[in-house]
Protein backbone atom coordinates (compact mmCIF):
# COMPACT_ATOMS: atom_id res chain seq x y z
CA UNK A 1 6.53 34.02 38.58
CA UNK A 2 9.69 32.92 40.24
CA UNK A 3 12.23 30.71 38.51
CA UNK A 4 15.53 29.00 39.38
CA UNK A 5 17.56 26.76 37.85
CA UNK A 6 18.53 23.81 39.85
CA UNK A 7 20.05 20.31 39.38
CA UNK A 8 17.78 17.89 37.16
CA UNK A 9 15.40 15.23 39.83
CA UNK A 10 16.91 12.07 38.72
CA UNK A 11 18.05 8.82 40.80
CA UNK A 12 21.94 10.21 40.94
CA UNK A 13 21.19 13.48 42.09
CA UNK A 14 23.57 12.77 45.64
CA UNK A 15 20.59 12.89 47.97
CA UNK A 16 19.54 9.69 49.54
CA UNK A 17 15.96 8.94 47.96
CA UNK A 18 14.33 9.45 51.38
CA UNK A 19 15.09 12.82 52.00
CA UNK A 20 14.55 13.64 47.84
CA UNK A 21 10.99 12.34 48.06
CA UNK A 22 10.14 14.14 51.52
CA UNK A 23 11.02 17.43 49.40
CA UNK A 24 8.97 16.29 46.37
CA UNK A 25 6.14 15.13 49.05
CA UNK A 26 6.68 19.06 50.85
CA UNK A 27 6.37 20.66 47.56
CA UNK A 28 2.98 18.69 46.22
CA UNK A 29 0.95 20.34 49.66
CA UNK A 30 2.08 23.77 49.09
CA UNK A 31 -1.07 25.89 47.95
CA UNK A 32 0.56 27.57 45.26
CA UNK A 33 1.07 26.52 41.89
CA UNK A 34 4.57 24.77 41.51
CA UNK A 35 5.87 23.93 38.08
CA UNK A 36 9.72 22.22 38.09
CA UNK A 37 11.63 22.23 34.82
CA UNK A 38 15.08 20.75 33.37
CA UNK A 39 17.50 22.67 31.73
CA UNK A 40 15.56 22.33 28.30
CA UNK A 41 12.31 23.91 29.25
CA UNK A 42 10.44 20.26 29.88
CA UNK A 43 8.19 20.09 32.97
CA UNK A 44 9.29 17.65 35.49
CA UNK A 45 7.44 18.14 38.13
CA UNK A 46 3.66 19.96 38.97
CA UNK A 47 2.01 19.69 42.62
CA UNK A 48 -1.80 19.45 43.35
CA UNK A 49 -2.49 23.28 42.85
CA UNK A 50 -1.11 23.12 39.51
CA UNK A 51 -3.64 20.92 38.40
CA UNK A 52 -6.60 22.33 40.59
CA UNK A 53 -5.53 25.88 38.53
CA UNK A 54 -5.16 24.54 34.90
CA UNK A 55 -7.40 21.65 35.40
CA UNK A 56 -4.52 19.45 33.60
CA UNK A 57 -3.58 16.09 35.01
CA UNK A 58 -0.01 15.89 35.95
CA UNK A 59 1.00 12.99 33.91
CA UNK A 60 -0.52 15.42 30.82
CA UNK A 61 2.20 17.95 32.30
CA UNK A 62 5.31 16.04 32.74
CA UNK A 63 7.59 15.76 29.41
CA UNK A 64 5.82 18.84 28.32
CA UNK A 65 7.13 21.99 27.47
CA UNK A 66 6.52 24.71 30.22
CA UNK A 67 5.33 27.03 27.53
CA UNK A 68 1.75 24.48 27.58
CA UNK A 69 1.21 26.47 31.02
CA UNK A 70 0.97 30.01 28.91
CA UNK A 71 -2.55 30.61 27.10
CA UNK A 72 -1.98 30.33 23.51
CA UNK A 73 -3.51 34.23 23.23
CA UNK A 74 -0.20 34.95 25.33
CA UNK A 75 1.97 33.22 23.40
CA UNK A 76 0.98 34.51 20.47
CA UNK A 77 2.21 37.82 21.58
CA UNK A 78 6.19 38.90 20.61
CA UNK A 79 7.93 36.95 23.34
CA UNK A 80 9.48 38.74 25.86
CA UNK A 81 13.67 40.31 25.60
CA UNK A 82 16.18 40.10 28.33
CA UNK A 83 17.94 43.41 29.13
């Protein structure tokens, strides 16, 4: 799983709407799952794979907490420590 923080998808993010859309747009046909969350763990965005592999609509998904995306038998389990 790769993560990365970045700067929250709102209307004032500094990128004309066009261009911030064509992303959005870019990311929804990659095949992989794609799961974008804001600084406190909600999910903002999911593309089509994401629901094809959890079988979850997106509007389910978004305002969510990312940790709906870990089986409950996983999260059960001691959570994981930094080094």
């Amino acid at each position: 799983m790769a993560t990365r923080t970045t700067k929250p998808l709102s209307r004032d993010s500094g990128e004309p709407p066009n261009r911030r859309n064509a992303q959005l747009d870019a990311l929804d046909w990659i095949p992989d799952v794609v799961v974008l969350s804001d600084a406190r763990g909600s999910i903002v965005f999911t593309n089509q794979s994401t629901e094809r592999m959890t079988g979850r609509r997106r509007s389910e998904l978004i305002g969510s907490p990312i940790e709906v995306l870990v089986p409950e038998r996983v999260r059960k389990r001691e959570p994981a420590t930094s080094p």
